[in-house]
Protein backbone atom coordinates (compact mmCIF):
# COMPACT_ATOMS: atom_id res chain seq x y z
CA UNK A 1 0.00 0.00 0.00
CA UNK A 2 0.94 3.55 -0.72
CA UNK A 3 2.08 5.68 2.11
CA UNK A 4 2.56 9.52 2.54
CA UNK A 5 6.29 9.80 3.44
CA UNK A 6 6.48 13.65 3.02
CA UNK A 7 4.33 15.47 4.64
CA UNK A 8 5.74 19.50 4.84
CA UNK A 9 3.98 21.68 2.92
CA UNK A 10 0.82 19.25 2.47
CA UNK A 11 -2.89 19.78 3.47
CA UNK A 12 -4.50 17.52 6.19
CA UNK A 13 -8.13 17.48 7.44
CA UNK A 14 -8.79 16.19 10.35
CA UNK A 15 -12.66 15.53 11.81
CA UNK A 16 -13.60 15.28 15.51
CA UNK A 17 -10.47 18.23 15.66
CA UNK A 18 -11.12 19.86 18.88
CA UNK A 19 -10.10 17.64 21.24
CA UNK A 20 -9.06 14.02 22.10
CA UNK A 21 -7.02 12.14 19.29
CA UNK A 22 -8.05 14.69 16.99
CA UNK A 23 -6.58 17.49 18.94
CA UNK A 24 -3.09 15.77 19.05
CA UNK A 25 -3.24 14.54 15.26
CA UNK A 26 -3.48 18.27 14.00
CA UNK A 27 -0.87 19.26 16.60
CA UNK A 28 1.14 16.84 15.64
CA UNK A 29 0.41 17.53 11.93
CA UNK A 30 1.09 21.15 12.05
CA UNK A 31 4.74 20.43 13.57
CA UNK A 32 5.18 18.32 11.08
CA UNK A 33 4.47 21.15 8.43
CA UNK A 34 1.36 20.36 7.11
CA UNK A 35 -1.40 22.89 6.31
CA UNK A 36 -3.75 21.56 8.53
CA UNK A 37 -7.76 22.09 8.73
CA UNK A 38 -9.22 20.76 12.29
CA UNK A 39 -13.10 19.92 11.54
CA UNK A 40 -15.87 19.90 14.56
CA UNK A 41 -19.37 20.38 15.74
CA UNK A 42 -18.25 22.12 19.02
CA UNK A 43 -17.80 25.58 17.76
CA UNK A 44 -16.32 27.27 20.92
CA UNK A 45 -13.79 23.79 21.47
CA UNK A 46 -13.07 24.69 17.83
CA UNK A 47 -11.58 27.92 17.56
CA UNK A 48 -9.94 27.30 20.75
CA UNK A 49 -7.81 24.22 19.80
CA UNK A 50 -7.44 25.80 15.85
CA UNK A 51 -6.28 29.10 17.43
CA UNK A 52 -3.68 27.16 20.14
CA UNK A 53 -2.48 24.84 17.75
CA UNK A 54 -2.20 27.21 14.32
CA UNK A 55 -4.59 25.33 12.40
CA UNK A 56 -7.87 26.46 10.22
CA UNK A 57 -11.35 25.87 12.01
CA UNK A 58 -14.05 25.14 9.86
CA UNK A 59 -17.03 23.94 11.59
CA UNK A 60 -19.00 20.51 10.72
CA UNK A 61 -21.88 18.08 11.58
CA UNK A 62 -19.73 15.13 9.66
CA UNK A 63 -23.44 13.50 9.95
CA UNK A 64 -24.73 15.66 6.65
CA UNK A 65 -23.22 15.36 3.63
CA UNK A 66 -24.23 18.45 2.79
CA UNK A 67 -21.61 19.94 5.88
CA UNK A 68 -19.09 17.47 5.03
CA UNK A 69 -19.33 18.60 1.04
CA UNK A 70 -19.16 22.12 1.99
CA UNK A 71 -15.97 21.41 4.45
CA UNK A 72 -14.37 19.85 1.17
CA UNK A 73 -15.21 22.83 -1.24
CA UNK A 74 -13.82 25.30 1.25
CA UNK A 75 -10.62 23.77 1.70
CA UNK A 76 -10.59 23.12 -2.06
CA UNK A 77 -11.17 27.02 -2.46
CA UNK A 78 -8.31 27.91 0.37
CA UNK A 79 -5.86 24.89 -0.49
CA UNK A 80 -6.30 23.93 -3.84
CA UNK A 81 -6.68 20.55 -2.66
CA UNK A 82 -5.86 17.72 0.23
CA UNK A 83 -3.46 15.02 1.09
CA UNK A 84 -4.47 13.61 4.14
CA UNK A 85 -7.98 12.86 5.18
CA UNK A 86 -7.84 11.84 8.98
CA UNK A 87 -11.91 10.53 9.66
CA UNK A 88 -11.83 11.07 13.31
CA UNK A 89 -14.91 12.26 14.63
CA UNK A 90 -16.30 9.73 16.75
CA UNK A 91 -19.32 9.42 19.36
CA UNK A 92 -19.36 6.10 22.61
CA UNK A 93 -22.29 5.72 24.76
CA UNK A 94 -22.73 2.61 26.59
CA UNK A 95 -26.76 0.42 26.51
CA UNK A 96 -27.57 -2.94 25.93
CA UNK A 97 -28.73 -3.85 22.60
CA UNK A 98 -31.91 -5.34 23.33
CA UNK A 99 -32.52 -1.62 25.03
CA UNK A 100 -31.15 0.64 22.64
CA UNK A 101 -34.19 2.94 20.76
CA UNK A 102 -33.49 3.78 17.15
CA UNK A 103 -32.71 7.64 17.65
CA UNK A 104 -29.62 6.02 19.76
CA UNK A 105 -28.55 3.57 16.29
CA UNK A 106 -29.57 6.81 14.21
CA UNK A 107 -27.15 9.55 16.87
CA UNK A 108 -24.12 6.71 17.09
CA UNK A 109 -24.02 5.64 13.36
CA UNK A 110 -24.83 8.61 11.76
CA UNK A 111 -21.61 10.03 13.65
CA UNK A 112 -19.52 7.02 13.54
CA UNK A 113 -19.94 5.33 10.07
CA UNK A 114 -22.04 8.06 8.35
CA UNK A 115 -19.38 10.52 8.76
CA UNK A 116 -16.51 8.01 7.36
CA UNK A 117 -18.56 7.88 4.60
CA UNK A 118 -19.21 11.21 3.76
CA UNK A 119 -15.54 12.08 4.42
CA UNK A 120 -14.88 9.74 1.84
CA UNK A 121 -17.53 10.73 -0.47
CA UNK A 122 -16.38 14.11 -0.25
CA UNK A 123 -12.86 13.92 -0.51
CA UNK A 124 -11.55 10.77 -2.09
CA UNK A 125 -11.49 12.86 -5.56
CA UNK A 126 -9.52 15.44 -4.42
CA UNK A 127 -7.11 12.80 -2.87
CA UNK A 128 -7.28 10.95 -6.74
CA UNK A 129 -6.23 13.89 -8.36
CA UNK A 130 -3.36 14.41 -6.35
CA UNK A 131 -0.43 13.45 -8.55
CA UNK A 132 1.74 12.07 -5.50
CA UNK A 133 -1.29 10.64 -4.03
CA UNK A 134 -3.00 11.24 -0.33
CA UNK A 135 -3.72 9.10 2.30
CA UNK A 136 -7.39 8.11 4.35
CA UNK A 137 -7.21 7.59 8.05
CA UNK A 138 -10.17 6.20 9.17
CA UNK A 139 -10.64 5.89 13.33
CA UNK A 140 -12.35 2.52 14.19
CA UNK A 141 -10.91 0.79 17.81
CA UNK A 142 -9.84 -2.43 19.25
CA UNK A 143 -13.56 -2.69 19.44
CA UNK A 144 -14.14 -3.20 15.83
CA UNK A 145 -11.63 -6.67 15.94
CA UNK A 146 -13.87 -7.69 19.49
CA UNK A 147 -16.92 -7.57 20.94
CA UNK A 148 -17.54 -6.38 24.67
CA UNK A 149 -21.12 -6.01 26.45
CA UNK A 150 -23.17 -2.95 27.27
CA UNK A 151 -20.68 -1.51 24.10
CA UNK A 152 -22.95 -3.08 21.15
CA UNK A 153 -23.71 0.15 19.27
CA UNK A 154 -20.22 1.16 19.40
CA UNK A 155 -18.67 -2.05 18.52
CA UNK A 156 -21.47 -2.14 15.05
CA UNK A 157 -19.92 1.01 13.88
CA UNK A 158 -16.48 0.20 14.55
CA UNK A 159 -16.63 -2.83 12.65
CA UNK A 160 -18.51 -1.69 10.16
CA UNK A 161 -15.41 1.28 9.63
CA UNK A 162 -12.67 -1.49 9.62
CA UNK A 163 -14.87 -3.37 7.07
CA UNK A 164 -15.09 -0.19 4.90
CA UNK A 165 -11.72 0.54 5.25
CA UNK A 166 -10.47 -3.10 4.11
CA UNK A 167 -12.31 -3.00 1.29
CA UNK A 168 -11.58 0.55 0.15
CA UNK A 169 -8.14 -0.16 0.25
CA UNK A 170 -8.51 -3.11 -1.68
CA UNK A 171 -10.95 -1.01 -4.47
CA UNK A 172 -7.66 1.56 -4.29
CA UNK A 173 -4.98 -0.90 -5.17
CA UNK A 174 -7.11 -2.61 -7.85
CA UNK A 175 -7.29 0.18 -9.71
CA UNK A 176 -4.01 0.90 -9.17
CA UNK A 177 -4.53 4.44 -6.98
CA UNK A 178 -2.04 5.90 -5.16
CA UNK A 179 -3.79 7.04 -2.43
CA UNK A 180 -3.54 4.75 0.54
CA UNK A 181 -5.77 3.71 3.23
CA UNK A 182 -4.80 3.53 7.32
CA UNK A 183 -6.87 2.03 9.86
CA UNK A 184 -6.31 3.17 13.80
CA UNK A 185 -7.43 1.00 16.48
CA UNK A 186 -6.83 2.56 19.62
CA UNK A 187 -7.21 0.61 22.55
CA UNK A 188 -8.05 3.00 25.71
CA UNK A 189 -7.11 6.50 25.23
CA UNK A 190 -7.71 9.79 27.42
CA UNK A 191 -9.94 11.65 25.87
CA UNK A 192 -13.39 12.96 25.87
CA UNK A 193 -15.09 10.33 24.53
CA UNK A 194 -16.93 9.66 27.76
CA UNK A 195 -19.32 12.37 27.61
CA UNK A 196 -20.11 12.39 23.79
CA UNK A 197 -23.74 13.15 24.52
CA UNK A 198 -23.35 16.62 25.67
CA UNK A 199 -22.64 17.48 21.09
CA UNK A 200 -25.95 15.21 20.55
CA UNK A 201 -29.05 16.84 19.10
CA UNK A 202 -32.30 17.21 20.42
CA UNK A 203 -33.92 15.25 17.56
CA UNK A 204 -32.28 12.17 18.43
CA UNK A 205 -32.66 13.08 22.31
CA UNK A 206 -33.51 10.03 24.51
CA UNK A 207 -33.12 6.15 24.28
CA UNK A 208 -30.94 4.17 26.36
CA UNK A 209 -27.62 5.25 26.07
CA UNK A 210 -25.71 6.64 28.74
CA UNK A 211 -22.35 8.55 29.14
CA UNK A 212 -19.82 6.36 31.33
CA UNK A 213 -16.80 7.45 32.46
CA UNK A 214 -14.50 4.39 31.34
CA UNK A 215 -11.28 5.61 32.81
CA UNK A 216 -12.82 5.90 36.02
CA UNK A 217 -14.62 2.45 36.10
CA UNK A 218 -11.72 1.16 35.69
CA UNK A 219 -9.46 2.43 37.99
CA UNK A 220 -7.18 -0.25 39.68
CA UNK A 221 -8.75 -2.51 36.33
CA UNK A 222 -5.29 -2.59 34.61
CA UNK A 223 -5.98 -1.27 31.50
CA UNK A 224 -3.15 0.83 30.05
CA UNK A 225 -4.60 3.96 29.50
CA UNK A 226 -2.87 6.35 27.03
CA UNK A 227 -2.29 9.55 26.33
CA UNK A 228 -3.88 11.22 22.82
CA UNK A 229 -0.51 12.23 21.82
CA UNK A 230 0.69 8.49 21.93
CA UNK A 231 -2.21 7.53 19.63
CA UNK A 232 -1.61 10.14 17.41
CA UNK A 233 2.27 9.32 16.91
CA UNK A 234 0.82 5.58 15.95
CA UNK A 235 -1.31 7.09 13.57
CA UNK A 236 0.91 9.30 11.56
CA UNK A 237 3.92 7.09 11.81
CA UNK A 238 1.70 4.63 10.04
CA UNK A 239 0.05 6.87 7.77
CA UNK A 240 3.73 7.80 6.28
CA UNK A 241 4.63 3.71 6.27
CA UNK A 242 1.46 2.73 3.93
CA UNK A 243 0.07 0.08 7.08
CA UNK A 244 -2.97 -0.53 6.37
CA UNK A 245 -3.31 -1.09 10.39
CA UNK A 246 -2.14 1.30 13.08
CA UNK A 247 -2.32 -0.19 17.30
CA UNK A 248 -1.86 1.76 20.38
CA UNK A 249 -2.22 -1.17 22.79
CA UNK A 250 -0.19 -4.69 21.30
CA UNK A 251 -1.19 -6.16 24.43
CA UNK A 252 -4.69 -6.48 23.46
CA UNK A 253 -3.79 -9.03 20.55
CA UNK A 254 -5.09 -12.04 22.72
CA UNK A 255 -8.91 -10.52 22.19
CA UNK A 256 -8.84 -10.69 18.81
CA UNK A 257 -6.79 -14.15 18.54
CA UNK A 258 -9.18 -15.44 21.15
CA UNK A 259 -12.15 -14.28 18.66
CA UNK A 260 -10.30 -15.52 15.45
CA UNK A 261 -9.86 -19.38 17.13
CA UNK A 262 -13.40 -19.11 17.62
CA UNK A 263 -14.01 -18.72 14.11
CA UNK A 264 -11.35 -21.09 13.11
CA UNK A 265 -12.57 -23.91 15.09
CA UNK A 266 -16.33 -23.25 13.84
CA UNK A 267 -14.94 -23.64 10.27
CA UNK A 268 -12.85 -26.63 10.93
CA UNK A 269 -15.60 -28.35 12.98
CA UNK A 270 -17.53 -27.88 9.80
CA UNK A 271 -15.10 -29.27 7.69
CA UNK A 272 -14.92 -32.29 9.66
CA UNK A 273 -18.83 -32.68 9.57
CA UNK A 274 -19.13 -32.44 5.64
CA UNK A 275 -16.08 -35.08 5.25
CA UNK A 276 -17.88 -37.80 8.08
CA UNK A 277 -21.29 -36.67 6.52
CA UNK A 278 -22.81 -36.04 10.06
C-alpha cells in the first residue's frame, strides 16, 4: 500500500479536531508542516484548539453530507486541494442492545460510520487527483476486531469502519490508486469520549444510552490507559509507512486471537462434519 512519506507543505483534514485524538493529530500535523484544517461540531472547542495549535477551524456536523461537502469545497477554495484525510470524529455511549431505541442507532451511526462515509464521499477525488497521491485515516478501535457487552452500538460502527476501510483499500490498489488507506485502532485512550452526549441533538434526544466514564470504572482494572498524543504518533507514523493497520495497545492481541480461534474452530468443525457426513 501507498504511504505519505512527506508530509511539509501538504494539506491535512482532520474531523472530531477539537479535542481528544483529533486534537493531538493536527498538533502533531502542524509540527510536522502540514497545512492543517481541524473539523468539529463544538464551535467554541473549535476555535480554541485551531487558534492554540495554528490550524484552520471550519465547523461541521460530519453526519450531513451536505456539511461534510461544503468542508471539502472550502478547503478546495483555500488549499487547492488535500493530502491527508484523517476521519476522526467519533461518538461512545454505553446500553444494551436489546434496550437501545433507534434515535440512539440513528445519533451513534450517523456520527460514527455516516461521517466516514461522507468524508470519503467528499474527498476521495480530491485525494485521486493528487499526482503524488494522499492518504485516508479512518478511526475505528480495538472494538471493531472484538466484541464487549453494554458496548454493542459502538462495537457495530467500529466494525462496520474497519470493514469499509479493508475493502476501500482493496478497491484503491485494484485500480491501481495511489492514495492509501490507514486504519487506527486505539485501545483505551484519554480523551473525551466519555461524555459524547453533551454534542448530541435534540432530535435524536432520549433512548438508552448513557455517558460512562470508562477511565474511572476502571481504575485499579489494569488497562493501560494512554495519552492522545501516543495515539496520534501511531497514527501518523503509520500513515507515512502505507500500514494498512495502526495499534496503540499490542497487548490487546489475545482478544482478537481469542475471537479468530473461535471462528477457526467453527470452520474446521464444519469441515470435519461435511467429510464424516454427520
Amino acid at each position: 500500500m501507498t504511504g505519505l512519506r512527506s508530509l511539509a507543505g501538504k494539506v491535512a483534514v482532520v474531523t472530531g479536531g477539537a479535542s481528544g485524538i483529533g486534537k493531538a493529530l493536527g498538533t502533531l500535523l502542524v509540527r510536522q508542516g502540514m497545512k492543517v484544517v481541524l473539523a468539529d461540531v463544538e464551535r467554541a472547542a473549535l476555535d480554541k484548539t485551531a487558534a492554540e495549535i495554528g490550524a484552520l477551524g471550519i465547523r461541521t456536523d460530519v453526519t450531513s453530507i451536505e456539511s461534510v461537502q461544503s468542508l471539502a469545497d472550502q478547503v478546495a477554495a483555500r488549499y487547492g486541494g488535500v493530502h491527508l484525510l484523517c476521519n476522526n470524529a467519533g461518538v461512545a455511549s454505553m446500553a444494551r442492545l436489546s434496550d437501545m431505541a433507534l434515535s440512539d442507532w440513528a445519533w451513534l451511526l450517523g456520527v460514527n460510520l455516516w461521517g466516514v462515509i461522507h468524508g470519503i464521499k467528499a474527498f476521495l477525488p480530491m485525494l485521486r487527483a493528487n499526482p503524488d497521491g494522499g492518504h485516508l485515516l479512518n478511526t475505528a478501535s480495538m472494538a471493531g476486531l472484538h466484541v464487549t457487552p453494554d458496548m454493542g452500538g459502538y462495537t457495530v460502527s467500529k466494525f462496520a469502519i474497519i470493514a469499509l476501510s479493508e475493502t476501500l483499500a482493496l478497491e484503491l490498489a485494484e485500480e491501481g490508486s495511489r492514495v492509501g488507506v490507514t486504519i487506527l485502532c486505539p485501545g483505551p485512550v484519554s480523551t473525551r469520549l466519555g461524555s459524547s452526549q453533551r454534542n448530541r441533538p435534540p432530535l435524536l434526544s432520549g433512548g438508552a444510552l448513557v455517558d460512562s466514564n470508562l477511565e474511572a470504572m476502571d481504575e485499579g482494572g489494569g488497562l493501560r490507559w494512554v495519552d492522545p498524543d501516543l495515539a496520534a504518533a501511531v497514527a501518523v507514523r503509520a500513515v507515512q509507512r502505507g500500514d494498512l493497520y495502526a495499534f496503540t495497545h499490542p497487548e490487546m492481541a489475545s482478544l482478537v486471537k481469542d475471537r479468530h480461534a473461535t471462528i477457526a474452530k467453527a470452520l474446521a468443525d464444519a469441515a470435519a462434519g461435511e467429510e464424516t457426513g454427520s
